[in-house]
C-alpha atoms as a PDB file:
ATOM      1  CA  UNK A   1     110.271 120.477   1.090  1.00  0.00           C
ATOM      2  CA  UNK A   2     110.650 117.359  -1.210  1.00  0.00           C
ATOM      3  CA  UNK A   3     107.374 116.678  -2.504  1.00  0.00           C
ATOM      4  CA  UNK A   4     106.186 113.142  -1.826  1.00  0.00           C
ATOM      5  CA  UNK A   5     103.916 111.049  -3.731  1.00  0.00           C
ATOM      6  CA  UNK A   6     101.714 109.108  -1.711  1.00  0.00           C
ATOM      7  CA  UNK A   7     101.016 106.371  -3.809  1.00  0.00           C
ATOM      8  CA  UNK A   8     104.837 104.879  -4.341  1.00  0.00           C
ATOM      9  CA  UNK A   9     104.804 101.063  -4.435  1.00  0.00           C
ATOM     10  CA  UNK A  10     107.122  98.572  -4.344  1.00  0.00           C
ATOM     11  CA  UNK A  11     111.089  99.349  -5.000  1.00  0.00           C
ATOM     12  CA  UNK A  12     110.084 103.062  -4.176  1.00  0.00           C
ATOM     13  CA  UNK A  13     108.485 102.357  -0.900  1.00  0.00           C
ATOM     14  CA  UNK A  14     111.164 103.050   1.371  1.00  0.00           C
ATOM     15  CA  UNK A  15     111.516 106.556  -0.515  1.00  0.00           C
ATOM     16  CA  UNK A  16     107.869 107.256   0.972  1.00  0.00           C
ATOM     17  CA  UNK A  17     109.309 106.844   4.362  1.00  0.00           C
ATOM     18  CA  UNK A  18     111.745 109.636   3.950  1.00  0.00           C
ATOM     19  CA  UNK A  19     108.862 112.489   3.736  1.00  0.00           C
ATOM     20  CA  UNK A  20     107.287 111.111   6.917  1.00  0.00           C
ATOM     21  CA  UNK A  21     107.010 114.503   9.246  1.00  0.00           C
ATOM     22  CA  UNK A  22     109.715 113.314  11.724  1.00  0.00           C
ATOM     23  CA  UNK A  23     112.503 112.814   8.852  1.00  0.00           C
ATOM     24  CA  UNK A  24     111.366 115.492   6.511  1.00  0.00           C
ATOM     25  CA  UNK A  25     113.188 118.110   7.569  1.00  0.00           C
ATOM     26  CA  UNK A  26     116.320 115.713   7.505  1.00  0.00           C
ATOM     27  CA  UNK A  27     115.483 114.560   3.698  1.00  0.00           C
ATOM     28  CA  UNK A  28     114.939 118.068   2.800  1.00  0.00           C
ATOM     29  CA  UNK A  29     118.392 120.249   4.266  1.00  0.00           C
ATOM     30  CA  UNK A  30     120.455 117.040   3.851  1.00  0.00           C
ATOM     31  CA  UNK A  31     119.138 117.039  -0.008  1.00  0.00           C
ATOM     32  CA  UNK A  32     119.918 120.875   0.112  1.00  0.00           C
ATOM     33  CA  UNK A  33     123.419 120.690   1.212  1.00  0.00           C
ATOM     34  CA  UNK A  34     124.648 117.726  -0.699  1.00  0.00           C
ATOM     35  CA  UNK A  35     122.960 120.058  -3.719  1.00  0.00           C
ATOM     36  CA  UNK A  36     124.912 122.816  -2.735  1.00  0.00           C
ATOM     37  CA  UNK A  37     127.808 121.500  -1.986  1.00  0.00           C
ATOM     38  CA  UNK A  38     129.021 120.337  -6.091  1.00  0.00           C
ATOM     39  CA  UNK A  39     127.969 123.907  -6.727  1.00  0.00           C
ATOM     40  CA  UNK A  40     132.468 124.574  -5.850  1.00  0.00           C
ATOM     41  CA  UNK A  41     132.939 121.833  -8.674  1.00  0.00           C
ATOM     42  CA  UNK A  42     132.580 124.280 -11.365  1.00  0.00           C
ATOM     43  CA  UNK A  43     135.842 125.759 -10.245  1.00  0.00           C
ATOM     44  CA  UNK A  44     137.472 122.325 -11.182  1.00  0.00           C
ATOM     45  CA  UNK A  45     135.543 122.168 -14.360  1.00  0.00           C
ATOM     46  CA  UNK A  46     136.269 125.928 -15.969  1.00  0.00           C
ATOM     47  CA  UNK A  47     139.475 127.411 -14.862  1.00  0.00           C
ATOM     48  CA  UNK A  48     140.945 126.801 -17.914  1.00  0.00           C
ATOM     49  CA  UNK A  49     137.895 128.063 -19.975  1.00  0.00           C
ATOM     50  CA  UNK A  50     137.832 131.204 -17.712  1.00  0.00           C
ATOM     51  CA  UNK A  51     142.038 131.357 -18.145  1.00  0.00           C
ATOM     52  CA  UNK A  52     140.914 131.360 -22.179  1.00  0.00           C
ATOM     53  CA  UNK A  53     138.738 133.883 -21.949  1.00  0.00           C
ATOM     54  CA  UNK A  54     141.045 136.298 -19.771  1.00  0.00           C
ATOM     55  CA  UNK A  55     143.545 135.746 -22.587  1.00  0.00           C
ATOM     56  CA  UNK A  56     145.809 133.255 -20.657  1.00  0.00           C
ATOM     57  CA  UNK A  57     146.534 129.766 -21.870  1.00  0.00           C
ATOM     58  CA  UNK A  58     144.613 127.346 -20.798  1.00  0.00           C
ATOM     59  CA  UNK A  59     148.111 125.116 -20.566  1.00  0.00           C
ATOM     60  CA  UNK A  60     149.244 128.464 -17.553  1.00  0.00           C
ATOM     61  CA  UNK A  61     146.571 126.701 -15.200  1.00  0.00           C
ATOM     62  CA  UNK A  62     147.811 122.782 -15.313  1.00  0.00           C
ATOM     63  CA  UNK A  63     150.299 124.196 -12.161  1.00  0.00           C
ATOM     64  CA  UNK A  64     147.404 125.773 -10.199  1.00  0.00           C
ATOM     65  CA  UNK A  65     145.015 122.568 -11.045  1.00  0.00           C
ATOM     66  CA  UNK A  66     148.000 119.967 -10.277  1.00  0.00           C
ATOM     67  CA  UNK A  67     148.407 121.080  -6.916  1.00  0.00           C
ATOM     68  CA  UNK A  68     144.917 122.029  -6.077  1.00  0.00           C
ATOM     69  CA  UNK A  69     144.176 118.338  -6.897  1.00  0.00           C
ATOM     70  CA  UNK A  70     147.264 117.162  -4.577  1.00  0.00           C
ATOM     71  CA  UNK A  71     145.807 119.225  -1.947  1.00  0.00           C
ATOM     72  CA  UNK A  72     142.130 117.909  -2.338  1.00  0.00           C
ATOM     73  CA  UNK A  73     143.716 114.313  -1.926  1.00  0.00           C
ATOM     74  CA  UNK A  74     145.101 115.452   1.249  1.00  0.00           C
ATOM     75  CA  UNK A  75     142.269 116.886   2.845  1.00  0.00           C
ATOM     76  CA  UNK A  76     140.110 114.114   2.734  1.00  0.00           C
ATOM     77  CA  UNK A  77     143.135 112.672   5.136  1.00  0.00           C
ATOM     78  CA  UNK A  78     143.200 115.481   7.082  1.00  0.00           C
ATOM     79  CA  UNK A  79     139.236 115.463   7.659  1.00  0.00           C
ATOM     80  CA  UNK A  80     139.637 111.636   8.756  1.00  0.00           C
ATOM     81  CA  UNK A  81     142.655 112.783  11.013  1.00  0.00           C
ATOM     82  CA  UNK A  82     140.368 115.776  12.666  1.00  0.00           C
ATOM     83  CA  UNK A  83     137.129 114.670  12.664  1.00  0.00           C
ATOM     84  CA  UNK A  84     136.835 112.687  16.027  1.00  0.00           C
ATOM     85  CA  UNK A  85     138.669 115.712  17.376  1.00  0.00           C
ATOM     86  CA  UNK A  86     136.274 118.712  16.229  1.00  0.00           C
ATOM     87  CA  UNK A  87     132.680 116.618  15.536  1.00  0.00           C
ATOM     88  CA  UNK A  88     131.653 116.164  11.963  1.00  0.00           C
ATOM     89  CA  UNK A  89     129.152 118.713  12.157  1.00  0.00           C
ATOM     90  CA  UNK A  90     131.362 121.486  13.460  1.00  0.00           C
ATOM     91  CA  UNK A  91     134.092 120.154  10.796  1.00  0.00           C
ATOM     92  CA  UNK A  92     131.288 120.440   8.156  1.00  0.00           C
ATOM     93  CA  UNK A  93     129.785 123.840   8.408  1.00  0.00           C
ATOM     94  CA  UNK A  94     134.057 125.162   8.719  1.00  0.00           C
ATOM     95  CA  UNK A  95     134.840 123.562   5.502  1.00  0.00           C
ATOM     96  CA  UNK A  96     131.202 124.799   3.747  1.00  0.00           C
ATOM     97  CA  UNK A  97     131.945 128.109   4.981  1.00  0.00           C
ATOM     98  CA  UNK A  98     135.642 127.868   3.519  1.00  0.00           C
ATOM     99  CA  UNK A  99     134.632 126.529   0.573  1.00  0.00           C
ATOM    100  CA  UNK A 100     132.250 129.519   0.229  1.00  0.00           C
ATOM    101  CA  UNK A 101     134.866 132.000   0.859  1.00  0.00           C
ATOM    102  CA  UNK A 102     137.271 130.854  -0.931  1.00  0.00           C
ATOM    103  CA  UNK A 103     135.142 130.776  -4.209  1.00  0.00           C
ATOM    104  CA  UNK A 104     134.232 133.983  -3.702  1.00  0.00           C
ATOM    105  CA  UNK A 105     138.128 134.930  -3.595  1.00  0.00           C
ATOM    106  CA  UNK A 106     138.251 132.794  -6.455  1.00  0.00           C
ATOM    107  CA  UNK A 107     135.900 134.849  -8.265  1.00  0.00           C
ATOM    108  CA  UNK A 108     137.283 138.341  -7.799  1.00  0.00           C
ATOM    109  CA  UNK A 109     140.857 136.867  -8.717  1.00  0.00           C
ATOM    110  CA  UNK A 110     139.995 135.136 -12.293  1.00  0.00           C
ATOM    111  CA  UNK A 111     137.754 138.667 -12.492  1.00  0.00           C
ATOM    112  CA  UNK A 112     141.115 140.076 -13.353  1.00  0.00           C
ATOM    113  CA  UNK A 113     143.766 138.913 -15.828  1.00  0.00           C
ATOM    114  CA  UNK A 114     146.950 139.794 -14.137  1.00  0.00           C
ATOM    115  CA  UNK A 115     145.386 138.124 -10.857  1.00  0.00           C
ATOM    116  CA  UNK A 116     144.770 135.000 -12.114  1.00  0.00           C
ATOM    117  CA  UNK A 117     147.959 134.717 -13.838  1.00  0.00           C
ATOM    118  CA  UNK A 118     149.570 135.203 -10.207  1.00  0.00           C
ATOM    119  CA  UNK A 119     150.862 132.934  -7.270  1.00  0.00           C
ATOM    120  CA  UNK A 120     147.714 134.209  -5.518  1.00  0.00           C
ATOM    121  CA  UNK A 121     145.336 132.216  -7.628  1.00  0.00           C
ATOM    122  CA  UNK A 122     147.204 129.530  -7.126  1.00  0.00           C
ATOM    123  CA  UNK A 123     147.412 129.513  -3.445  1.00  0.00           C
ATOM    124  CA  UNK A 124     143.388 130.529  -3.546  1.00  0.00           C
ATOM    125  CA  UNK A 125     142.976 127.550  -5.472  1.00  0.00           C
ATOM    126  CA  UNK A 126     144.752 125.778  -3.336  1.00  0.00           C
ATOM    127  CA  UNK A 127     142.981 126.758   0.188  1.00  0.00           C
ATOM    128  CA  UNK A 128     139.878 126.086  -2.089  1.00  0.00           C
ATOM    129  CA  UNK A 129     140.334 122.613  -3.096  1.00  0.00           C
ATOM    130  CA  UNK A 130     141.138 122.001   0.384  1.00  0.00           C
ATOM    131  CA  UNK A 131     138.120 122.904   1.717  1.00  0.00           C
ATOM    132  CA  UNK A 132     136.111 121.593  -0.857  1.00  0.00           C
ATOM    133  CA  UNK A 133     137.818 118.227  -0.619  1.00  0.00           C
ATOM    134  CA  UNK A 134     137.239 118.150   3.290  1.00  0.00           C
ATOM    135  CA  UNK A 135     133.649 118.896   2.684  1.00  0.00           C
ATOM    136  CA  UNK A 136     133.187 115.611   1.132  1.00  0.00           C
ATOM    137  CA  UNK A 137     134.249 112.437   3.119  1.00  0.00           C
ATOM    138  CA  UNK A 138     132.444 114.575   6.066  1.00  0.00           C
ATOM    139  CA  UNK A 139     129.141 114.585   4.135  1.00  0.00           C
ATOM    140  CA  UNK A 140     129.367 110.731   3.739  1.00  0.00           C
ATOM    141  CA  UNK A 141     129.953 110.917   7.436  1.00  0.00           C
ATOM    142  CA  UNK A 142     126.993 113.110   8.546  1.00  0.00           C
ATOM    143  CA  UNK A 143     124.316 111.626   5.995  1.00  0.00           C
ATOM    144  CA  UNK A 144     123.713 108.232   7.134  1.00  0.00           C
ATOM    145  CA  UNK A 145     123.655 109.199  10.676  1.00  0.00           C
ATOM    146  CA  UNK A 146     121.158 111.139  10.062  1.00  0.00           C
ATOM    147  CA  UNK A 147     118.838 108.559   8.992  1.00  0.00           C
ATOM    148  CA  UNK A 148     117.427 105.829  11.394  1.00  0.00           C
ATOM    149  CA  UNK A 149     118.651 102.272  10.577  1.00  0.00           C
ATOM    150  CA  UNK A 150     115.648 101.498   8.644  1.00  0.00           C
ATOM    151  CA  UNK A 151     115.718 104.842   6.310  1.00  0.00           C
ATOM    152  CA  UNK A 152     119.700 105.278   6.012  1.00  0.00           C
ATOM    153  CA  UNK A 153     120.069 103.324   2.633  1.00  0.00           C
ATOM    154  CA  UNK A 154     116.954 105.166   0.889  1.00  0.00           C
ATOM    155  CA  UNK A 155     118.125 108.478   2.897  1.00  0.00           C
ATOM    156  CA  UNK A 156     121.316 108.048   1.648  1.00  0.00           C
ATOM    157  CA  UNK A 157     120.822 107.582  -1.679  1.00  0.00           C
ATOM    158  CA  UNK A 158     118.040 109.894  -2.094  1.00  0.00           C
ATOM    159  CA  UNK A 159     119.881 112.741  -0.934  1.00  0.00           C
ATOM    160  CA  UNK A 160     123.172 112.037  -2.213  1.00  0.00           C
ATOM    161  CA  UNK A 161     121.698 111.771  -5.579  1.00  0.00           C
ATOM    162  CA  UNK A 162     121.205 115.614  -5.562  1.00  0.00           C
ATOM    163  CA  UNK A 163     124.520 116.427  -5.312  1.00  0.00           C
ATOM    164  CA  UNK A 164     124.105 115.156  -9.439  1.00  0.00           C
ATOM    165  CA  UNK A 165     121.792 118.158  -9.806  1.00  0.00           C
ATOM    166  CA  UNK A 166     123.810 121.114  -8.442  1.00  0.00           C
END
């Protein structure tokens, strides 16, 4: 669990009520997943190093990252067009799970040269992005709910702030 200080004053006060018993388990797996969830941002951030190092140019991945980026843009549509339909919890835990998955693909494909430099990481990369960019504008969804009225700002921000750390 988050540890919480019992002597916060002022500005911080409102942090103090997030580790009361009732919303600590809230604080805490909220915290977790928003944590967790920039762990798939990586992908964005080294395919080109990881194209260097399998001895492809890092210029051979601008087509793969192009239209993964397209596609994240267009999930965060599709969540707002689906989520009323399937529940933003339901929606959430799908597009965790595919973003799992698909990283793992991800990471037997760039394991192998002649696999990375194929169609197939680009259309990994693709179904990647768009569950990774669905995960997103659902989490922003789910987190202040989750709070009561007089916690949501703190909650929000406390918790969202740990997406900084993963």
């Amino acid at each position: 669990a988050i540890g919480c200080p019992h002597r916060l004053g002022g500005a911080l006060r409102p942090v103090r009520g997030l580790c009361v018993a009732s919303l600590r388990p809230t604080t805490t797996l909220l915290a977790a997943l928003w944590f967790a969830a920039n762990f798939g941002s990586g992908w964005w951030a080294w395919t080109p190093e990881l194209a260097k190092r399998q001895g492809l140019a890092p210029a051979s991945m601008y087509v793969a990252m192009t239209v993964a980026r397209v596609v994240a843009m267009a999930a965060f549509v599709l969540a707002a067009a689906v989520i009323r339909r399937t529940g933003a919890y339901p929606l959430l835990l799908s597009a965790l799970a595919g973003t799992l998955a698909w990283s793992l693909a991800l990471t037997w494909i760039v394991d192998s040269r002649e696999r990375f430099a194929s169609d197939l990481f680009v259309v990994a990369y693709a179904l990647f992005a768009l569950t990774f960019g669905i995960v997103w504008p659902v989490l922003y969804v789910v987190t202040p709910a989750a709070f009561p009225a007089t916690a949501r700002g703190a909650g929000f921000g406390l918790v969202s702030a740990f997406s900084k750390l993963g």
